[in-house]
N, C-alpha and C. Protein backbone atom coordinates (compact mmCIF):
# COMPACT_ATOMS: atom_id res chain seq x y z
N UNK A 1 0.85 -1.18 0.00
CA UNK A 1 0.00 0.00 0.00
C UNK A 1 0.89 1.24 0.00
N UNK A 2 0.75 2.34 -0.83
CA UNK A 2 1.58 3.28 -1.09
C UNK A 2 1.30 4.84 -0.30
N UNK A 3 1.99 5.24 0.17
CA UNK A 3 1.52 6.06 0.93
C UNK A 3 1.18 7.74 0.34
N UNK A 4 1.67 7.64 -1.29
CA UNK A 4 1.52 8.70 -1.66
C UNK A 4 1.79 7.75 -3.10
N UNK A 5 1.12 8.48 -4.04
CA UNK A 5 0.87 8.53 -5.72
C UNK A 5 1.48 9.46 -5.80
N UNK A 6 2.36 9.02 -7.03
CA UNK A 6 2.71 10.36 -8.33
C UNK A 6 2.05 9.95 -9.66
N UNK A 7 1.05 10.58 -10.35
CA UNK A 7 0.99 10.03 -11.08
C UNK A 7 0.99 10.69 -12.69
N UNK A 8 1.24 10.36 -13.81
CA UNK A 8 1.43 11.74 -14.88
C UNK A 8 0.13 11.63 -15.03
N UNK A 9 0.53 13.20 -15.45
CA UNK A 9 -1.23 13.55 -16.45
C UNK A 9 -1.24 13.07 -17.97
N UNK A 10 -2.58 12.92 -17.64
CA UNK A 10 -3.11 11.92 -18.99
C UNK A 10 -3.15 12.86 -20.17
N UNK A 11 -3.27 14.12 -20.33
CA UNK A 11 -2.67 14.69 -21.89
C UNK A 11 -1.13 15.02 -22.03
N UNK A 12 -0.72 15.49 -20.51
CA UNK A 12 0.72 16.44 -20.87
C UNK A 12 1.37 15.41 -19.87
N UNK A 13 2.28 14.27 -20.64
CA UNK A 13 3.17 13.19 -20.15
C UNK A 13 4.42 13.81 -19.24
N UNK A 14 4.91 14.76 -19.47
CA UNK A 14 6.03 15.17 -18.87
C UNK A 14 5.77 15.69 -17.31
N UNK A 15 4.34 15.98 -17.18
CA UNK A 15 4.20 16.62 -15.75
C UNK A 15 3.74 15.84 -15.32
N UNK A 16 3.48 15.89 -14.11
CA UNK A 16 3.34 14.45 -12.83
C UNK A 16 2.42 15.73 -11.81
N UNK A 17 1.56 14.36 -11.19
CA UNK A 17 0.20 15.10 -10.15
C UNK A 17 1.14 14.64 -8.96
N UNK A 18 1.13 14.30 -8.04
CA UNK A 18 1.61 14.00 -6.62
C UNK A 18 0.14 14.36 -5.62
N UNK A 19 -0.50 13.20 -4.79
CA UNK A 19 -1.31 13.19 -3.96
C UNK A 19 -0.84 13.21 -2.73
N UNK A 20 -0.86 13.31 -1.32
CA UNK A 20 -0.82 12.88 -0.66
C UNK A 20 -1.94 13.06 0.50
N UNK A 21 -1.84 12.08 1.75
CA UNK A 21 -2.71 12.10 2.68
C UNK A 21 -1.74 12.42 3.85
N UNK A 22 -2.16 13.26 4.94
CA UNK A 22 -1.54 13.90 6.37
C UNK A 22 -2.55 13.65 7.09
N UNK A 23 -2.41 13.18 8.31
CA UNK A 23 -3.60 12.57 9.09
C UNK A 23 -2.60 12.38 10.82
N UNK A 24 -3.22 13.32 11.57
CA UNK A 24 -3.01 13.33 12.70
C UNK A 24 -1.94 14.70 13.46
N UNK A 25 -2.05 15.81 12.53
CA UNK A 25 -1.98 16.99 12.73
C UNK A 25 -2.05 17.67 13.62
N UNK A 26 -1.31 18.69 14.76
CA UNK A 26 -1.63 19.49 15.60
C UNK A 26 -2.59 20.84 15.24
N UNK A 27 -1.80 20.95 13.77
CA UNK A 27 -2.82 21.96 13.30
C UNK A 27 -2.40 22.13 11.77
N UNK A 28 -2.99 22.64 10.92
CA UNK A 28 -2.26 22.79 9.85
C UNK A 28 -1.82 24.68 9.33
N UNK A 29 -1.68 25.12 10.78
CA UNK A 29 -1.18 26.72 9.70
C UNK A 29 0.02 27.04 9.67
N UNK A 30 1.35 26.38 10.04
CA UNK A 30 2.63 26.75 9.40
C UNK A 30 2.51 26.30 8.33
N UNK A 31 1.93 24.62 7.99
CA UNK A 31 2.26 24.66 6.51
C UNK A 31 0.93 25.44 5.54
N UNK A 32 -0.04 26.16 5.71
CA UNK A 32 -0.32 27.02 5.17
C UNK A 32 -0.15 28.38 4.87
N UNK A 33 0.81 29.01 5.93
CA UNK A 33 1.57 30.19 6.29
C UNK A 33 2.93 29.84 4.86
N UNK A 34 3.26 28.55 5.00
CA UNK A 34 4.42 28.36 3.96
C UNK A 34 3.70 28.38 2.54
N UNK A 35 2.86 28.09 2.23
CA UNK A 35 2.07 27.80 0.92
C UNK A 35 1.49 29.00 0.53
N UNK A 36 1.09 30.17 2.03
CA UNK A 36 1.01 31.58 1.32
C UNK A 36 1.85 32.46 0.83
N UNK A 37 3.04 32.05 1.34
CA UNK A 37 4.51 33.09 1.49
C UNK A 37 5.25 32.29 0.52
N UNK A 38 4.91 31.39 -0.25
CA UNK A 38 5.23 30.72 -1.36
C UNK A 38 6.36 29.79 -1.71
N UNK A 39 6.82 29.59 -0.34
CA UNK A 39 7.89 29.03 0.28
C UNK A 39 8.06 27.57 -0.05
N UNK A 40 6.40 27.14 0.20
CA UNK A 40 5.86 25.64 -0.51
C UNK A 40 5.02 26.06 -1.52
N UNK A 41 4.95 24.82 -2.92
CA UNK A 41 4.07 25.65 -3.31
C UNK A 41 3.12 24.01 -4.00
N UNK A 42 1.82 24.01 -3.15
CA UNK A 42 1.23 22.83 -3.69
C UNK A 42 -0.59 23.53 -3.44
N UNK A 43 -1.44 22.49 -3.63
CA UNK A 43 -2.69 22.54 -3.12
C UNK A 43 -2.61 21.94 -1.29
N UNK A 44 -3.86 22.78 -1.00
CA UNK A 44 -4.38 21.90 0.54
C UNK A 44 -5.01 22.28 0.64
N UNK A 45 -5.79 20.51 0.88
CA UNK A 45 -7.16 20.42 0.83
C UNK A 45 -7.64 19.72 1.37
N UNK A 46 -9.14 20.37 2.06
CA UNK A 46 -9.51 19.44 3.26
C UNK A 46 -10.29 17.94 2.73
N UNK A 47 -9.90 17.12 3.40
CA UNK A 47 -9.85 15.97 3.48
C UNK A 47 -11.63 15.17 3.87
N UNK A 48 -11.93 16.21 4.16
CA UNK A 48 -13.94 15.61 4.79
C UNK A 48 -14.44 16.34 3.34
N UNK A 49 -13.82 16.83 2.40
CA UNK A 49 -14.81 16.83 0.86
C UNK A 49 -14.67 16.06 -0.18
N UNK A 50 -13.50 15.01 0.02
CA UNK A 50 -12.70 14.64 -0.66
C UNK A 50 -13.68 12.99 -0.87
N UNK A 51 -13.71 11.92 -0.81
CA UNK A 51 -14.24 10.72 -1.19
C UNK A 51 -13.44 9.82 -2.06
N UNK A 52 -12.61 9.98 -2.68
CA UNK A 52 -12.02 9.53 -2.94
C UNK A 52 -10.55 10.01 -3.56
N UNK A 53 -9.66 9.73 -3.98
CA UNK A 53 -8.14 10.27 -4.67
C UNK A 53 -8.23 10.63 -6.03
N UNK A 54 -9.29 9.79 -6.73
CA UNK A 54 -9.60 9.97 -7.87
C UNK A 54 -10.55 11.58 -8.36
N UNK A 55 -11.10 11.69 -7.13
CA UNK A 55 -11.80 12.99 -7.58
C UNK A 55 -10.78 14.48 -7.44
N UNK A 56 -9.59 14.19 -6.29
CA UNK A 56 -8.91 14.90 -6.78
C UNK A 56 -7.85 15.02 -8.15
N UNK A 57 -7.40 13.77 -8.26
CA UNK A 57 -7.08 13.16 -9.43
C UNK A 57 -7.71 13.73 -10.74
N UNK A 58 -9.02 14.06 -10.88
CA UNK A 58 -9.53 14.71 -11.96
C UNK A 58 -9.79 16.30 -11.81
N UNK A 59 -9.43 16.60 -10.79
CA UNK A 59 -9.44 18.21 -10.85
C UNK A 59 -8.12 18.50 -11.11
N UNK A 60 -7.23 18.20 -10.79
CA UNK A 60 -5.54 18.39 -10.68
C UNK A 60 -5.44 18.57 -12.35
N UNK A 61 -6.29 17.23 -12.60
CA UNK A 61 -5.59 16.89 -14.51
C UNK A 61 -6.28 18.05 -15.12
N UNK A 62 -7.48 18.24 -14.62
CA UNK A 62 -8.09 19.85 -15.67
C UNK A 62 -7.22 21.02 -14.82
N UNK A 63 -6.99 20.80 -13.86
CA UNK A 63 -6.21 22.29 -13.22
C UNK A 63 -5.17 22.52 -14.69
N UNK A 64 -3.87 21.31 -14.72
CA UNK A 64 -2.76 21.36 -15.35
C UNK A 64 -3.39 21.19 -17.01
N UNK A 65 -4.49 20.90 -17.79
CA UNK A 65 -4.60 21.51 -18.51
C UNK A 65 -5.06 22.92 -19.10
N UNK A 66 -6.09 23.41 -18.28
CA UNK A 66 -6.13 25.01 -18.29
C UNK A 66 -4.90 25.88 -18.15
N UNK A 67 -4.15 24.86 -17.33
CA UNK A 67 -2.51 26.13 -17.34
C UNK A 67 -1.88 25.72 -18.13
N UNK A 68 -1.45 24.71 -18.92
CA UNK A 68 -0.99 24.78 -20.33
C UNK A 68 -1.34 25.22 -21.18
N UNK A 69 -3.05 25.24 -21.06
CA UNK A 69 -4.11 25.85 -22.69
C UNK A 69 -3.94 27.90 -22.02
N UNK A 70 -3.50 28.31 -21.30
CA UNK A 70 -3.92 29.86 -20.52
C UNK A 70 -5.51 29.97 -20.11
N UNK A 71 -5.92 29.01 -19.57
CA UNK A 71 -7.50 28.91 -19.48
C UNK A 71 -7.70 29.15 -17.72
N UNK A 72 -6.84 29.59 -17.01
CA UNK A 72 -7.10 29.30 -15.81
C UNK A 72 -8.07 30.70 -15.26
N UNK A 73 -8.88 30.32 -14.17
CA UNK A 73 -9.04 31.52 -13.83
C UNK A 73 -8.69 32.17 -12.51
N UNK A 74 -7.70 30.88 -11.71
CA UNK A 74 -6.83 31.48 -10.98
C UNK A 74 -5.50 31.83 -11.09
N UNK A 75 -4.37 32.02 -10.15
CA UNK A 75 -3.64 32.63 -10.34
C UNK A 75 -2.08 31.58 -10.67
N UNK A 76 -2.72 30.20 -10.29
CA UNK A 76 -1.60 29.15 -10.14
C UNK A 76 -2.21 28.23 -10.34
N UNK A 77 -1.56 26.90 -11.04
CA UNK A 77 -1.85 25.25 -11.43
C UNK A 77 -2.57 24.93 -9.86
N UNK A 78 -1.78 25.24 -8.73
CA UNK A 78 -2.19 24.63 -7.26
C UNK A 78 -3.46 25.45 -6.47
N UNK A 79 -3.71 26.53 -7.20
CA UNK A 79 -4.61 26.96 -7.08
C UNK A 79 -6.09 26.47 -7.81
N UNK A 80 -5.70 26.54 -8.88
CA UNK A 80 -7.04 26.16 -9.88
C UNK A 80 -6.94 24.73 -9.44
N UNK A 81 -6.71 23.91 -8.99
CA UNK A 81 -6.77 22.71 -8.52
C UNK A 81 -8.36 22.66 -7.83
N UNK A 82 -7.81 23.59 -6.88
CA UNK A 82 -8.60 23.68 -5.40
C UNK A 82 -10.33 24.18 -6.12
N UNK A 83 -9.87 25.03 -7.34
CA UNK A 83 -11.15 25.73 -7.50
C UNK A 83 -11.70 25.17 -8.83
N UNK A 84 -11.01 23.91 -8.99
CA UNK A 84 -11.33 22.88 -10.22
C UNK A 84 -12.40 21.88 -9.53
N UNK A 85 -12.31 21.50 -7.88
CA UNK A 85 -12.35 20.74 -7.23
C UNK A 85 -13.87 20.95 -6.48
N UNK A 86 -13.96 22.63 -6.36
CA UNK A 86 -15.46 23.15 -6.03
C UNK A 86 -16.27 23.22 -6.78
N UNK A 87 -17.59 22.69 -6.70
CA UNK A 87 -18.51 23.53 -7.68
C UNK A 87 -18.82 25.12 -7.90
N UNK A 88 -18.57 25.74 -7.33
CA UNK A 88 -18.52 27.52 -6.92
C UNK A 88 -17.86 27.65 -8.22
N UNK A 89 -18.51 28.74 -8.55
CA UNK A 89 -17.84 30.09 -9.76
C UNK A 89 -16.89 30.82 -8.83
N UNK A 90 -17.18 31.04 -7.61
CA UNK A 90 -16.43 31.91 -6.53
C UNK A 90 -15.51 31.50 -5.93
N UNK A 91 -14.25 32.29 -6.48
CA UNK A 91 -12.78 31.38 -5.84
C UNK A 91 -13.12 31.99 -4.35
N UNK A 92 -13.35 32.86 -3.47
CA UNK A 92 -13.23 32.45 -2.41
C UNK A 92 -13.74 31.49 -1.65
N UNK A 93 -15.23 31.81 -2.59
CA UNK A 93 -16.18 30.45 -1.73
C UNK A 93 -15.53 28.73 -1.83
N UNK A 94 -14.51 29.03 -3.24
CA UNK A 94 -14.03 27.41 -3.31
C UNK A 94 -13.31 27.45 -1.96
N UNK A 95 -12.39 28.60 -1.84
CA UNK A 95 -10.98 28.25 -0.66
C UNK A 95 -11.52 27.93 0.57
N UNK A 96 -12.53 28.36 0.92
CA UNK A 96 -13.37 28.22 2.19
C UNK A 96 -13.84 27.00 2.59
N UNK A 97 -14.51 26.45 1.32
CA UNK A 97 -15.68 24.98 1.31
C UNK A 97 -14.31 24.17 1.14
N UNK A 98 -13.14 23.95 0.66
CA UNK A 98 -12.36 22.92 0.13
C UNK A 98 -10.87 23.17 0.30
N UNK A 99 -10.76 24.34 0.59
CA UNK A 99 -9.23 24.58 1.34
C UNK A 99 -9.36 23.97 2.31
N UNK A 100 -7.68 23.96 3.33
CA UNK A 100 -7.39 23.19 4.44
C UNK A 100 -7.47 24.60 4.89
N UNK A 101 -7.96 24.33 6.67
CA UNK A 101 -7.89 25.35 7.46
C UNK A 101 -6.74 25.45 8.42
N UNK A 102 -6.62 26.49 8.72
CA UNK A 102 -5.44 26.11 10.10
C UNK A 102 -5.17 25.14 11.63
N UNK A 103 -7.01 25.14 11.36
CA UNK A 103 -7.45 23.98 12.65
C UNK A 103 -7.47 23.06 12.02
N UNK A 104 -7.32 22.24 11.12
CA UNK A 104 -7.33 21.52 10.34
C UNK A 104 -6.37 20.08 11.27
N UNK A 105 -6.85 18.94 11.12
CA UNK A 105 -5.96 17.94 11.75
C UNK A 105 -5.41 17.32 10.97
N UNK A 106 -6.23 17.33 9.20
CA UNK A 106 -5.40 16.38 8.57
C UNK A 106 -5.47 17.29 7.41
N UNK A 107 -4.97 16.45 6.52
CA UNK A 107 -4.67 17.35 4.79
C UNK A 107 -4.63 16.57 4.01
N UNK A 108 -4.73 17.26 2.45
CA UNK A 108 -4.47 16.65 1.57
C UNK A 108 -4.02 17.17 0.88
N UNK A 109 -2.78 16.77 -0.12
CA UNK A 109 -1.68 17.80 -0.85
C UNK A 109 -1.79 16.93 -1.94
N UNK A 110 -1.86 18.18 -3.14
CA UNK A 110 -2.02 18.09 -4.35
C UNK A 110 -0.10 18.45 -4.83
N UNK A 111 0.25 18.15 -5.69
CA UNK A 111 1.33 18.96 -6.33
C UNK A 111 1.53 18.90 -7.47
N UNK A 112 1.94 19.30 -8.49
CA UNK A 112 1.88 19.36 -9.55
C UNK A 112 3.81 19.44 -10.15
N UNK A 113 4.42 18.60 -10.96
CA UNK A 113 5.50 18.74 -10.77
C UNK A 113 6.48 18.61 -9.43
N UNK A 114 6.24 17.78 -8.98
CA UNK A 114 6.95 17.83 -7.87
C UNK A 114 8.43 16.32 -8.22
N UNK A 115 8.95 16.81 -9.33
CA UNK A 115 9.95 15.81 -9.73
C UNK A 115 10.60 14.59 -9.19
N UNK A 116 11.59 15.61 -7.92
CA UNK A 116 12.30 14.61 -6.91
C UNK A 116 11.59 14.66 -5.86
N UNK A 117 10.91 15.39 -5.38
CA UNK A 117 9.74 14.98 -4.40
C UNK A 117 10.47 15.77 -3.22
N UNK A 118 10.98 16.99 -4.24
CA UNK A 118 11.46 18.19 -3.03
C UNK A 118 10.50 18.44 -2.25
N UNK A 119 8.78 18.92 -2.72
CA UNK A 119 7.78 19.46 -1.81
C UNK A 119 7.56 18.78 -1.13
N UNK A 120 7.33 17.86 -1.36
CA UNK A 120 6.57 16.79 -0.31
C UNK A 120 7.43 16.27 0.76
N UNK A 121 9.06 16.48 1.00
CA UNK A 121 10.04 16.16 1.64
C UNK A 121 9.66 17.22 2.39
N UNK A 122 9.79 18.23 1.80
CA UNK A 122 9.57 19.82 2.96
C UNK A 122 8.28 19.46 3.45
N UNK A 123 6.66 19.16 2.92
CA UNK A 123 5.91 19.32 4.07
C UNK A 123 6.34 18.38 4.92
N UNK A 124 6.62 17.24 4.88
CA UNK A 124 6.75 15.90 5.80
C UNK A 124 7.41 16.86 6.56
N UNK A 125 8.49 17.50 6.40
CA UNK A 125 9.16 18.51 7.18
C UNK A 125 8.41 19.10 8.18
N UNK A 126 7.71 20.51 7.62
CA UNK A 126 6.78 21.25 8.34
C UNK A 126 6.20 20.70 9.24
N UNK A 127 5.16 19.10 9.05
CA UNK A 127 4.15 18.67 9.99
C UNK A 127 4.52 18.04 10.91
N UNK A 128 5.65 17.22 10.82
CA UNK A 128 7.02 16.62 11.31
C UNK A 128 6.08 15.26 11.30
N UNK A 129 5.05 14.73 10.29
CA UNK A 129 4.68 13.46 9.66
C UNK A 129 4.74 13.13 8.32
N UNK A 130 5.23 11.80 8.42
CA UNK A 130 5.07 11.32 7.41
C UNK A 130 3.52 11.54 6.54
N UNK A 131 3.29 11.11 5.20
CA UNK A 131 2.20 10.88 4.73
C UNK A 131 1.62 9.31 5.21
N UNK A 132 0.01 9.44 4.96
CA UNK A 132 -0.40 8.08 5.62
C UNK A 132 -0.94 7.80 3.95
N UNK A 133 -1.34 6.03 3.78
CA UNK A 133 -1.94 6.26 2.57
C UNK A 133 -3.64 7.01 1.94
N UNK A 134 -3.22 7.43 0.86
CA UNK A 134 -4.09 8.30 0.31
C UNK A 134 -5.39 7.65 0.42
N UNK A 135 -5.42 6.44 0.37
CA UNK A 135 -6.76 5.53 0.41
C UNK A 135 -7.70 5.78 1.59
N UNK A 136 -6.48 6.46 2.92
CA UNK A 136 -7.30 6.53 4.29
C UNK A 136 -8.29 7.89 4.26
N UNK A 137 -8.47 8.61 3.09
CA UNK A 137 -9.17 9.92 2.98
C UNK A 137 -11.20 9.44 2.65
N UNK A 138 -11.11 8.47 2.49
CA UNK A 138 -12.52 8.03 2.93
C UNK A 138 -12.89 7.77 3.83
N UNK A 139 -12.54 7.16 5.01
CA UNK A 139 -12.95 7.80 6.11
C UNK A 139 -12.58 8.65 6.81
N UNK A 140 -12.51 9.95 5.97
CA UNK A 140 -12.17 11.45 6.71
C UNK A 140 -13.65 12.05 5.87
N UNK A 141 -13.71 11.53 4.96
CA UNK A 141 -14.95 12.38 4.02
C UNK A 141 -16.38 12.46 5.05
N UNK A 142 -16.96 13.77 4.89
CA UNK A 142 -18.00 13.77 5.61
C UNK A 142 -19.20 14.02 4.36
N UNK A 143 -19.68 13.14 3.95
CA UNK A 143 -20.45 12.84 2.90
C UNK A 143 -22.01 13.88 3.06
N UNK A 144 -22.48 13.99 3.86
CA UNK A 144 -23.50 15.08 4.30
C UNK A 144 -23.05 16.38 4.06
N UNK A 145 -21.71 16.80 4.16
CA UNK A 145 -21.15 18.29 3.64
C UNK A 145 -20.83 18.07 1.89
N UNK A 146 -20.39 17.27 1.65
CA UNK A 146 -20.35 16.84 -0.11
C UNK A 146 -21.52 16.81 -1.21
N UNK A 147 -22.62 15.98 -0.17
CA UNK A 147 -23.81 16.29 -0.78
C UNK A 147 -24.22 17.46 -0.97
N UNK A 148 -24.07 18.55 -0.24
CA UNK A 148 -24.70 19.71 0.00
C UNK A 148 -23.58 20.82 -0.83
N UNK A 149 -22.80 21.03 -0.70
CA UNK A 149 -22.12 21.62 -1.50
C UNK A 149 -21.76 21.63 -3.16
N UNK A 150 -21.91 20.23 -3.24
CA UNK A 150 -22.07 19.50 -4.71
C UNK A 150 -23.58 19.44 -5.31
N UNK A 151 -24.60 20.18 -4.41
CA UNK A 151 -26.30 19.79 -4.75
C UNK A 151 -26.63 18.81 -5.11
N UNK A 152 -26.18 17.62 -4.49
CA UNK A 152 -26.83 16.14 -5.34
C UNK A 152 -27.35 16.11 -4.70
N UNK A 153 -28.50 15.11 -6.06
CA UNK A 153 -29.95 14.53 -5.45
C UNK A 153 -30.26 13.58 -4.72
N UNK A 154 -31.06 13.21 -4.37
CA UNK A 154 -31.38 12.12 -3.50
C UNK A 154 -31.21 11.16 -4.50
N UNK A 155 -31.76 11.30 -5.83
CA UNK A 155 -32.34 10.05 -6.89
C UNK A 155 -30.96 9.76 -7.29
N UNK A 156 -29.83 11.19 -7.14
CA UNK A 156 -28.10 10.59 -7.71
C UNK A 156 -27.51 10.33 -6.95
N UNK A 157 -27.80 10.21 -5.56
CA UNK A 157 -27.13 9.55 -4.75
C UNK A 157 -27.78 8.19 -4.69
N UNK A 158 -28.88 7.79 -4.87
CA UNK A 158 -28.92 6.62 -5.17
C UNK A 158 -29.02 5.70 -6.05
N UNK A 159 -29.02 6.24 -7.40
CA UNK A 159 -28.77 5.71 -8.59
C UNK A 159 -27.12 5.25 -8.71
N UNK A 160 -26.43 6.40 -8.46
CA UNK A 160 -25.15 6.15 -9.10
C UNK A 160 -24.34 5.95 -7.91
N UNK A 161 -22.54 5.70 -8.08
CA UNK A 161 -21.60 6.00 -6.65
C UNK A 161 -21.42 7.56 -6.40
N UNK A 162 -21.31 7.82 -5.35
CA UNK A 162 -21.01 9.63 -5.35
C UNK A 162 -19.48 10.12 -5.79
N UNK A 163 -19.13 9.14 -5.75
CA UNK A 163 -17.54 9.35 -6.84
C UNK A 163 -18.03 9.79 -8.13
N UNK A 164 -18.40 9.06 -9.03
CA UNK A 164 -18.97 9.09 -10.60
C UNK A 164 -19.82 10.95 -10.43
N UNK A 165 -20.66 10.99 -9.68
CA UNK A 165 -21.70 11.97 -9.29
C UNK A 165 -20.14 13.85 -9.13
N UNK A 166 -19.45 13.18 -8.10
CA UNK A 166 -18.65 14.48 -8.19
C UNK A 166 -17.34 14.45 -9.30
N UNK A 167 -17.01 13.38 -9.65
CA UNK A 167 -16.27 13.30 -10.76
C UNK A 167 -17.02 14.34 -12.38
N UNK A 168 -17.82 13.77 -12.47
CA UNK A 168 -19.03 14.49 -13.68
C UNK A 168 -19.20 16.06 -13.42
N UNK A 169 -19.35 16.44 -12.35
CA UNK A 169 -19.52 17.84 -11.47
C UNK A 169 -18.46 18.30 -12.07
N UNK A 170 -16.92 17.96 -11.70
CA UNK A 170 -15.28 18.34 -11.97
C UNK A 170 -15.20 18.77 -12.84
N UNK A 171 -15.97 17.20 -14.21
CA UNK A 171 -15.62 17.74 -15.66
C UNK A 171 -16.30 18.91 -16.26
N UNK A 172 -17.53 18.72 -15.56
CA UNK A 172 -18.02 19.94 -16.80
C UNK A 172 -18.72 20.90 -16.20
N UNK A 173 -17.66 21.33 -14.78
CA UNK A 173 -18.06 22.57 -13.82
C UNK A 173 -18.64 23.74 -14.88
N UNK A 174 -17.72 24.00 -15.99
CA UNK A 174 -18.39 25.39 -16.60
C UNK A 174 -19.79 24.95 -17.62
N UNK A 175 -20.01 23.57 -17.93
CA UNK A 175 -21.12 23.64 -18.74
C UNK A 175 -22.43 23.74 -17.37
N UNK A 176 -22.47 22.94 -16.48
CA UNK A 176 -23.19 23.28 -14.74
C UNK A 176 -23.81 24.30 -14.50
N UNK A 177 -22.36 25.32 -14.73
CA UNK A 177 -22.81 26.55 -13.73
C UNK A 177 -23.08 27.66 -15.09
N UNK A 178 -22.75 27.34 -16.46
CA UNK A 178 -23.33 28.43 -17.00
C UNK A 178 -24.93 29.28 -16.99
N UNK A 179 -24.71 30.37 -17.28
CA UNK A 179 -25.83 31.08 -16.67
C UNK A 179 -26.31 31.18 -15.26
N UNK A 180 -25.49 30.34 -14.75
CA UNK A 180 -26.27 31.20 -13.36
C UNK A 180 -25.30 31.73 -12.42
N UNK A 181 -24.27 32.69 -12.93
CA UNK A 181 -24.11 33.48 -11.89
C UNK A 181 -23.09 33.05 -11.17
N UNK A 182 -22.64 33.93 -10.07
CA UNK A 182 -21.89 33.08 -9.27
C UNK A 182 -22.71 32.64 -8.10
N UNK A 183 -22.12 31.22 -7.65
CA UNK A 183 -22.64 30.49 -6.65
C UNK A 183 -22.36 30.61 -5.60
């Protein structure tokens, strides 16, 4: 069992996603203090919206193609991650609903390029833990806040898995939310 994925993106072969899971945290705001001051530079993200690796897995891969195509509408690959990852038109409302907070006990780190696995050496640094495996982020998910933030239905939560349900959300956030505004 692996305690962290690297894995490439499926259009642009040369760049690599990097997941990881942090679980058992005093708190998480030095290493967000480092990720503002740009010192680190990845996603973090809370871990009770998350359901599976794969759903970050598909925001990461549209993050890193909008920043190859100039399509982003934030300011960084590790950013548009986070706001690939919300349903919100509203980057703050994404950072809020799906950022890591400073009270935060556990995390989840996105990276993008992370070659020799300099970043992820430095957070292990910062938290002074290792990563646990990425698989353990399902039971951190609090599925009652996912539903509600993601607006699924009762009939798509029980028709389909809620993976498939927020995966679909990821892909075609801008066909979703066109016309209405920000959310």
């Amino acid at each position: 069992m692996a305690t962290y994925k690297k894995i490439k993106h499926v259009l642009y072969p040369d760049s690599t996603i990097t997941l990881a899971l942090y679980s058992g945290l005093e708190s998480c705001k030095d290493l967000r203090k480092s990720v503002m001051e740009g010192t680190v530079v990845a996603s973090l993200l809370k871990p009770s919206m998350i359901v599976d690796p794969f759903q970050v897995l598909t925001a990461a891969n549209k993050a890193v193609h909008l920043s190859r195509t100039n399509n982003m509408t934030t300011k960084n690959v590790h950013s548009e991650i986070l706001f690939c990852l919300s349903p919100s038109k509203n980057i703050s409302e994404s950072f809020r609903s799906f950022g890591a907070a400073d009270s935060d006990t556990s995390v989840f780190v996105a990276i993008v390029d992370d070659a020799e696995d300099k970043t992820l050496t430095r957070i292990s640094e910062i938290l002074g833990l290792s990563p646990v495996s990425i698989d353990d982020v399902a039971s951190l998910a609090d599925t009652v806040l996912i539903t509600k933030a993601y607006k699924l239905s009762e009939e798509e939560i029980s028709t389909y898995p809620i993976l498939d349900a927020l995966v679909s959300r990821i892909a075609a956030k801008e066909i979703i939310t066109a016309g209405k505004g920000k959310n």
